[in-house]
Each structure stands twice: as structure tokens, then as C-alpha cells.
Protein backbone atom coordinates (compact mmCIF):
# COMPACT_ATOMS: atom_id res chain seq x y z
CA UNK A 1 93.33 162.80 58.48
CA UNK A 2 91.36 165.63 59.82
CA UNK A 3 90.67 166.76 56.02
CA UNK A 4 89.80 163.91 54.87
CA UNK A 5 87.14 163.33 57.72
CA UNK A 6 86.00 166.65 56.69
CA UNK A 7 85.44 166.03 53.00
CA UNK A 8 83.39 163.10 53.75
CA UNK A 9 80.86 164.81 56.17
CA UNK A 10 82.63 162.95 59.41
CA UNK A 11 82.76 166.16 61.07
CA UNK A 12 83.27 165.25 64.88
CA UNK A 13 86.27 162.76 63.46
CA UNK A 14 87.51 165.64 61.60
CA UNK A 15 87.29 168.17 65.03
CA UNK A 16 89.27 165.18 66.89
CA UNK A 17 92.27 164.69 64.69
CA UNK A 18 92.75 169.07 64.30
CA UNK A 19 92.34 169.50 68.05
CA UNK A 20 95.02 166.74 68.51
CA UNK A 21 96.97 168.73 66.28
CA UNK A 22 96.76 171.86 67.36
CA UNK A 23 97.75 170.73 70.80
CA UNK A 24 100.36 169.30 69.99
CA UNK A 25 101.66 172.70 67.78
CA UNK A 26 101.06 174.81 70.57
CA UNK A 27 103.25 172.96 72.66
CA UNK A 28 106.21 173.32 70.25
CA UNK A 29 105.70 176.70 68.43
CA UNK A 30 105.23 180.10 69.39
CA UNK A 31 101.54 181.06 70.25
CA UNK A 32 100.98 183.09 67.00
CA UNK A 33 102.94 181.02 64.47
CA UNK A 34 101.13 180.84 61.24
CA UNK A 35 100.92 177.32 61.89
CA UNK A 36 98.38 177.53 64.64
CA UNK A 37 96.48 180.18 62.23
CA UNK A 38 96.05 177.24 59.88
CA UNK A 39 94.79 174.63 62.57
CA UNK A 40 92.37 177.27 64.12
CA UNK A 41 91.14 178.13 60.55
CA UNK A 42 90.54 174.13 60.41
CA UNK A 43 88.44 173.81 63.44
CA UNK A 44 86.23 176.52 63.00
CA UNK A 45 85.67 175.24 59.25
CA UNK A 46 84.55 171.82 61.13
CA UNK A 47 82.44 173.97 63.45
CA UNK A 48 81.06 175.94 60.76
CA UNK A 49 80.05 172.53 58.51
CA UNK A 50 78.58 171.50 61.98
CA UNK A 51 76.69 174.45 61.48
CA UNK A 52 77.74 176.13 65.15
CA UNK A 53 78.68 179.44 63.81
CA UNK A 54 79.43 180.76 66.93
CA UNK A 55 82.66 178.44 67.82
CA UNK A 56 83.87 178.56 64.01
CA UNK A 57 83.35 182.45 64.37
CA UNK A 58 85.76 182.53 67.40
CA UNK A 59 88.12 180.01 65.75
CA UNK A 60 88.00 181.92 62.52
CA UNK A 61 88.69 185.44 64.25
CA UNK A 62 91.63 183.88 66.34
CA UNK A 63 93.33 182.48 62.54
CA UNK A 64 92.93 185.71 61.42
CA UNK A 65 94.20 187.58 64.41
CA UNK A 66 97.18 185.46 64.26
CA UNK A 67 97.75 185.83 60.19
CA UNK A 68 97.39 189.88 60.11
CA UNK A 69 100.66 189.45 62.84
CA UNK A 70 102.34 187.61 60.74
CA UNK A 71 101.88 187.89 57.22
CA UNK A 72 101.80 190.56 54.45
CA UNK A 73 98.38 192.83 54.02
CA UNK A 74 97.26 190.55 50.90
CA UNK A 75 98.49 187.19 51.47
CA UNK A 76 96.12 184.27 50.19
CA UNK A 77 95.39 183.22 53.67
CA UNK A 78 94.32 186.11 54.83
CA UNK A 79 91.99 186.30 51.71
CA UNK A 80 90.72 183.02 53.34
CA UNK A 81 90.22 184.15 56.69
CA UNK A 82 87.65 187.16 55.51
CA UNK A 83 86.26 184.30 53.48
CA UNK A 84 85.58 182.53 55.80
CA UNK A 85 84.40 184.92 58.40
CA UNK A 86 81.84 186.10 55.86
CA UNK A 87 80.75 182.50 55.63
CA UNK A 88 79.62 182.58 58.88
CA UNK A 89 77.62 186.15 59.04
CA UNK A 90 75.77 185.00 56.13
CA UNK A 91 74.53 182.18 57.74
CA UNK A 92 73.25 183.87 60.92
CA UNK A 93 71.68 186.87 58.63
CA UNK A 94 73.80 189.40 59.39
CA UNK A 95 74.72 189.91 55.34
CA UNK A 96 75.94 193.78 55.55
CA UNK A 97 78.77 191.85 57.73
CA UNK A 98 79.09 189.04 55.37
CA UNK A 99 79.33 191.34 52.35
CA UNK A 100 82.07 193.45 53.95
CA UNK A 101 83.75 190.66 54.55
CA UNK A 102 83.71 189.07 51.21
CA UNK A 103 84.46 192.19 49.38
CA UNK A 104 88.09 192.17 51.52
CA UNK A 105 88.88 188.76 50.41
CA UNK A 106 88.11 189.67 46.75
CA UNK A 107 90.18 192.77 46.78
CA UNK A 108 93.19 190.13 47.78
CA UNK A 109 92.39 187.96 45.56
CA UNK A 110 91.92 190.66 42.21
CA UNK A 111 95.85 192.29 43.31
CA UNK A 112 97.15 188.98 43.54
CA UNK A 113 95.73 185.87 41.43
CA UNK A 114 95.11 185.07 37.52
CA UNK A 115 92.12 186.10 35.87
CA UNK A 116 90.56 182.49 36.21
CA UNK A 117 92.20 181.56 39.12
CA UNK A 118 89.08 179.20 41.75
CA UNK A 119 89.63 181.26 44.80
CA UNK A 120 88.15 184.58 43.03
CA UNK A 121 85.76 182.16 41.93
CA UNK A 122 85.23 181.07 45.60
CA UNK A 123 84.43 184.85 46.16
CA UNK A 124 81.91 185.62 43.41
CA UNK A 125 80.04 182.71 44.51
CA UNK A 126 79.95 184.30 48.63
CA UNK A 127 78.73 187.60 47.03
CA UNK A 128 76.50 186.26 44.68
CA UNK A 129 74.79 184.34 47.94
CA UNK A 130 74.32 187.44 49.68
CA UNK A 131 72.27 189.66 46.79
CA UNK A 132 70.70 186.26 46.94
CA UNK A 133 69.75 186.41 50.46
CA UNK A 134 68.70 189.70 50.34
CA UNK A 135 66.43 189.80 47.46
CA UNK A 136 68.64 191.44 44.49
CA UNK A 137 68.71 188.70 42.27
CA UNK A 138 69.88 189.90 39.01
CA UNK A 139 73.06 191.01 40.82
CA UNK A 140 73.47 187.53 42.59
CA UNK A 141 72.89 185.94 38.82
CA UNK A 142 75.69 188.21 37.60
CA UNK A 143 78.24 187.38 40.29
CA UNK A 144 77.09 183.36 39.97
CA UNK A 145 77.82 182.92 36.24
CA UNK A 146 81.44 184.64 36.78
CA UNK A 147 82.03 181.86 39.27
CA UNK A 148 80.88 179.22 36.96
CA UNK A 149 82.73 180.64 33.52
CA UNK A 150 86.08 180.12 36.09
CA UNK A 151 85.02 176.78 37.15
CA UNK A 152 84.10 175.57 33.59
CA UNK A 153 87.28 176.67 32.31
CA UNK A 154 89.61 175.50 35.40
CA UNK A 155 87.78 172.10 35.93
CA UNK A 156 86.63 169.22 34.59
CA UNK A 157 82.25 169.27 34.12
CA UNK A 158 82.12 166.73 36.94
CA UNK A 159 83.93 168.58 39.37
CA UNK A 160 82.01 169.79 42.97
CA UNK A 161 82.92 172.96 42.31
CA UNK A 162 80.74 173.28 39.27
CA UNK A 163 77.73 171.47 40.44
CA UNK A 164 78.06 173.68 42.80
CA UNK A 165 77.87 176.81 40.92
CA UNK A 166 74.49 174.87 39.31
CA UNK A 167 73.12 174.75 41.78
CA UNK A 168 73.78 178.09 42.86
CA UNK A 169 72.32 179.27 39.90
CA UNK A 170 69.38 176.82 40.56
CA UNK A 171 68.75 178.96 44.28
CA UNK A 172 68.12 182.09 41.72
CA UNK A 173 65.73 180.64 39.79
CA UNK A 174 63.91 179.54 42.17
CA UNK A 175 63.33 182.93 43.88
CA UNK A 176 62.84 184.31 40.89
CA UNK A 177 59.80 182.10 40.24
CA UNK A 178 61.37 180.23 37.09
CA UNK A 179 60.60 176.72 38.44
CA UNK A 180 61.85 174.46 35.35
CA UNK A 181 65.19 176.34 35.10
CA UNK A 182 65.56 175.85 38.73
CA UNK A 183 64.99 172.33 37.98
CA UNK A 184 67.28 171.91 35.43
CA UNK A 185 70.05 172.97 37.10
CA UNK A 186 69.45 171.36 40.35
CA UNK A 187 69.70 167.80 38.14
CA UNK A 188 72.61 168.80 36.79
CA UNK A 189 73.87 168.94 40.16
CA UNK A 190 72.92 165.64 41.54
CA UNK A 191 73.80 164.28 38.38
CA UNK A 192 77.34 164.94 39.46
CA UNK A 193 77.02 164.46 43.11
CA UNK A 194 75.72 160.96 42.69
CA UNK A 195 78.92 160.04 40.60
CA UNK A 196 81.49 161.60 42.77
CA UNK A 197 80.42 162.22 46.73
CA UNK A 198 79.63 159.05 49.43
CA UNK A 199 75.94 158.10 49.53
CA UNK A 200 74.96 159.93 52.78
CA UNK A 201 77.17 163.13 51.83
CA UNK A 202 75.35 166.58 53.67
CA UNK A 203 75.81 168.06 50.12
CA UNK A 204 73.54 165.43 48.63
CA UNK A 205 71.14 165.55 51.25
CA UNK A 206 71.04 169.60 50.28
CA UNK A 207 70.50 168.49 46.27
CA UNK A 208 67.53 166.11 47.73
CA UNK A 209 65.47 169.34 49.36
CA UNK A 210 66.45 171.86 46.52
CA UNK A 211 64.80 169.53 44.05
CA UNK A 212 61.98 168.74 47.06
CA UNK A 213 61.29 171.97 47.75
CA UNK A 214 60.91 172.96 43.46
CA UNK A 215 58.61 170.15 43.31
CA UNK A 216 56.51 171.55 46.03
CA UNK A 217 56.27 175.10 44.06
CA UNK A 218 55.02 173.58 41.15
CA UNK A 219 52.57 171.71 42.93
CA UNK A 220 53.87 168.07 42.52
CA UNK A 221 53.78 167.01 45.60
CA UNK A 222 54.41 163.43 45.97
CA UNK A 223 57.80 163.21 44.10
CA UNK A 224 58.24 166.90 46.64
CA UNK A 225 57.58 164.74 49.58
CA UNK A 226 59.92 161.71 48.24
CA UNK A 227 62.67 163.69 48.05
CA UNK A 228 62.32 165.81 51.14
CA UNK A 229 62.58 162.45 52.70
CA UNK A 230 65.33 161.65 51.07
CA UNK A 231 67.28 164.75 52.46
CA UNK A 232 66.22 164.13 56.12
CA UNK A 233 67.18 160.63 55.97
CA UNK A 234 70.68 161.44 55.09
CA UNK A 235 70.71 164.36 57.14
CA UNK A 236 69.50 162.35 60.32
CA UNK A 237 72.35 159.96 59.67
CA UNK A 238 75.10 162.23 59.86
CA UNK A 239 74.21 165.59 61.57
CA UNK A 240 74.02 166.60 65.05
CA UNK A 241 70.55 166.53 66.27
CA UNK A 242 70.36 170.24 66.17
CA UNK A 243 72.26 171.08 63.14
CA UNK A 244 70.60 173.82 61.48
CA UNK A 245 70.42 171.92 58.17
CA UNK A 246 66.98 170.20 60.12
CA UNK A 247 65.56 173.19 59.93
CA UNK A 248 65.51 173.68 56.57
CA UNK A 249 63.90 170.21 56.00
CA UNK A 250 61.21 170.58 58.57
CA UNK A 251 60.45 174.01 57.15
CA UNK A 252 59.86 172.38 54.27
CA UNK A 253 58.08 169.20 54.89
CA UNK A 254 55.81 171.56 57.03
CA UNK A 255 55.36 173.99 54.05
CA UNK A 256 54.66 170.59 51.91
CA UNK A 257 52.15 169.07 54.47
CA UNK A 258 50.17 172.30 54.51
CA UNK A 259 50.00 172.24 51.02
CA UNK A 260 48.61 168.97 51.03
CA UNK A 261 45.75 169.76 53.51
CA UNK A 262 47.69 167.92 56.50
CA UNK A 263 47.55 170.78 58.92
CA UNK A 264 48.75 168.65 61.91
CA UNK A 265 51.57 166.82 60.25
CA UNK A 266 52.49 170.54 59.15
CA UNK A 267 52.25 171.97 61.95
CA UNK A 268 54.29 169.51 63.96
CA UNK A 269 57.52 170.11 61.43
CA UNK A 270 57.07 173.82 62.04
CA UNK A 271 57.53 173.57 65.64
CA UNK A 272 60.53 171.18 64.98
CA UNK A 273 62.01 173.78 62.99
CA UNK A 274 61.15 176.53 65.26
CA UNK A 275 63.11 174.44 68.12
CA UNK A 276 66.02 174.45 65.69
CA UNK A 277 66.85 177.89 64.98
CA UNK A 278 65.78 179.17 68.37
CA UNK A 279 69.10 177.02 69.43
CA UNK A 280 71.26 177.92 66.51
CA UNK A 281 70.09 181.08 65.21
CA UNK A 282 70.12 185.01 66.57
CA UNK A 283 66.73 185.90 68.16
CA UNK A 284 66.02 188.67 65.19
CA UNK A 285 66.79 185.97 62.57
CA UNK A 286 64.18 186.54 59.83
CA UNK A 287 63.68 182.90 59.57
CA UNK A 288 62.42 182.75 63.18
CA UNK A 289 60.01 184.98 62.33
CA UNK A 290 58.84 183.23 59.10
CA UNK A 291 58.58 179.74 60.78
CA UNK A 292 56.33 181.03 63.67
CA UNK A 293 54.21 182.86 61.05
CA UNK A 294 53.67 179.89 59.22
CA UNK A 295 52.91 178.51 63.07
CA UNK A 296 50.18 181.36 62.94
CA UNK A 297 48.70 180.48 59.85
CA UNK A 298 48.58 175.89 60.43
CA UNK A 299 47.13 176.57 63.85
CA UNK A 300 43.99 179.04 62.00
CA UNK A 301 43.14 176.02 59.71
CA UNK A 302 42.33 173.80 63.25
């Protein structure tokens, strides 16, 4: 039950039913049984979609902890575990960490799985997002279309997994300035997600300010500031107030009032978003530091 809360964005559902189960393991198995591995590796995934990297962090470290005293050198869940535990140091910026990390779950996954097995997939897709992150784009391109040829041959064209490789591909675009290739491949993406995921899925409300956010750089600002609002509506439904997924929708909305000459509603997203990732983020985050220079700038234009 816990998974399937998960998969449709019920996250504090999900947390209840593997907390309840790990309780209940601990009481009957040894402390480091694989089995409790697998629920802590659970939690800290419902953590980390709750987007407090912290607590998945400690959950993740414990499953791993208890897997390398357990299991072979390259079994698949350890592969996992450094997955996963890269997941989260991308997210909070630290993406020397994150790389590391990734690179140890793809060395598992190279000695041990078929050529076009998902999972190595799964891994070209974390590297790709951290050249991504830190500005080498032709190498996050590279890993990105690896991770798609796997998906395209493994699944059928409406699975997640390949919209989500679009719109992976979509993120590169957009830093690279190519605005209606970015575009393209965002639609691709919400083409699929609107057939397959429940209305006020996080994962739509993500499609919503990719495609907002595009519209902004191209200057079209009212179908920019329809979809923007389409993201935070979903994401106000179904996230914690202080998820950091807010943050990326105020940013934007600010970003997209400033363009439009409406310094104060700007403004007042900015400082939402600078609330946010004060709360969720490390205090040398370089996001911090781009929000409260856009702060800088609003305030000059009163």
C-alpha cells in the first residue's frame, strides 16, 4: 500500500503504511536484515519526493549501511542505494557528491546487467542531470539520449520513463537557449503524462512550469503565466507547504511578473521563494543566492 500511495503523489499515506511496516519488521528480524534495508530505502524515497533531503539522506545512508553488511560488493540494491544517495546531493547542490555517487551505482550496474537493461538507464539519466546542473551540457545531452535509446527500446512510447527522458532532454535545450526544441519535447511529455498519471500528479505539475517557464523565454507571456498557474495549483493541492517544488514556481512567476513590468507582484514571489529554500536548502545553495539577487534587482525598479 505504501507504493502505491507513493506512485500517486500521496506521500504522507505512503510514509504511514512503511513506518507501520518497518515497525513491525524490526520487532521480528534482526536489526540489519536486508529486509529493514528495503523499508528504510522506502521511507527516505517518501522523504526525498517530500523533498526533505535531510531525513531521506539519513534513511538512505542507514539502507545502505545495512546492505554493504549483508550483501555482495555489486548487488542491484546496493546499486540503488548510491542511486539514491546521489539523488539527494544533487538536489541540495552538492553535485561532486552526487556524481561520485552515481558513478558507483553505474559501475554495478555495467558488471552486472544487459546492455539495455532500465536501471543503467536510471543512471545515465542521474549523470546526465548533474553536467546539467553544472553547466556542461553537451556531456549531459550525451548521457540523456543513452537513457532514452534504452527506454525506447525496453518500453512502450507512452511509458513515464520515456517522457521522462523528454523531458530531460527538454531541461538541455532550454539552457542551451534552443527554445522550440525545448518546447517540443516538453509536449511530448505532457502528451503522455495527461494519458497515464492522476490529474493533480507532482510530475504534471513539473510538465506545467517547464512549458511555463519556455514560454516566458520566448517572451509569450500570457500562455507563460497560464501554465505557471497551472503548476502551483496542483502543487498547492498536494505538497507540503514548504516543499521545495514552491520554490521553483515562485521563482518563476516572480521572474514572469518582472518581465511583465509588475515589479510588486514579482517581488512578492521572490520573497516566497526565498522563504522556501532558506528552510529546505544549505545556506551556500547557489539558488539562494540567485533568488535574493533577483530581490536586488525588483526592489531597484521601486
Amino acid at each position: 500500500m505504501g507504493g502505491v500511495y507513493g506512485y500517486i503523489g500521496e506521500y504522507s499515506k505512503a510514509l504511514s503504511f512503511y513506518e507501520k511496516a518497518l515497525e513491525i519488521r524490526e520487532k521480528i528480524l534482526p536489526a540489519n536484515h536486508p529486509e529493514s534495508g528495503a523499508f528504510h530505502n522506502n521511507i527516505g524515497l517518501v522523504y526525498y519526493n517530500m523533498g526533505e533531503y535531510l531525513k531521506a539522506l539519513s534513511f538512505y545512508e542507514k539502507a545502505l549501511g545495512i546492505y554493504k553488511e549483508n550483501l555482495p560488493e555489486n548487488h542491484p540494491a546496493l546499486s540503488s542505494s548510491y542511486n539514491n544517495i546521489g539523488s539527494v546531493y544533487g538536489n541540495v547542490g552538492e553535485y561532486s557528491k552526487a556524481l561520485s555517487f552515481y558513478e558507483k551505482a553505474l559501475g554495478i550496474r555495467e558488471k552486472t546487467l544487459p546492455a539495455n537493461h532500465p536501471d543503467l538507464a536510471t543512471s545515465y539519466n542521474n549523470i546526465g542531470s548533474v553536467y546539467n546542473n553544472v553547466g556542461e551540457y553537451s556531456e549531459a545531452l550525451l548521457f540523456y539520449e543513452k537513457a532514452l535509446e534504452i527506454y525506447q527500446k525496453t518500453f512502450p512510447s507512452d511509458h513515464p520513463l520515456v517522457a521522462s527522458s523528454y523531458n530531460n532532454i527538454g531541461n538541455v535545450h532550454v539552457h542551451m537557449g534552443e527554445y522550440s526544441q525545448a518546447l517540443s519535447f516538453y509536449e511530448k511529455v505532457l502528451g503522455i503524462q495527461e494519458k497515464t498519471l492522476p490529474a493533480n500528479h507532482p510530475k504534471l505539475a513539473t510538465s506545467y512550469n517547464n512549458i511555463g517557464h519556455t514560454y516566458d523565454k520566448i517572451g509569450e507571456y500570457s500562455k507563460s503565466l497560464t501554465f505557471h498557474e497551472k503548476a502551483l495549483g496542483i502543487r498547492e493541492k498536494i505538497l507540503p507547504s514548504y516543499h521545495p517544488d514552491f520554490s521553483q514556481s515562485y521563482t518563476n512567476l516572480g521572474g514572469l511578473h518582472y518581465n511583465m513590468k509588475e515589479y510588486s507582484k514579482a517581488l512578492s514571489y521572490y520573497e516566497r521563494a526565498l522563504e522556501i529554500e532558506q528552510r529546505s536548502l544549505p545556506a551556500n545553495h547557489s539558488d539562494i543566492e540567485k533568488v535574493k539577487k533577483s530581490i536586488e534587482i525588483v526592489k531597484k525598479k521601486f
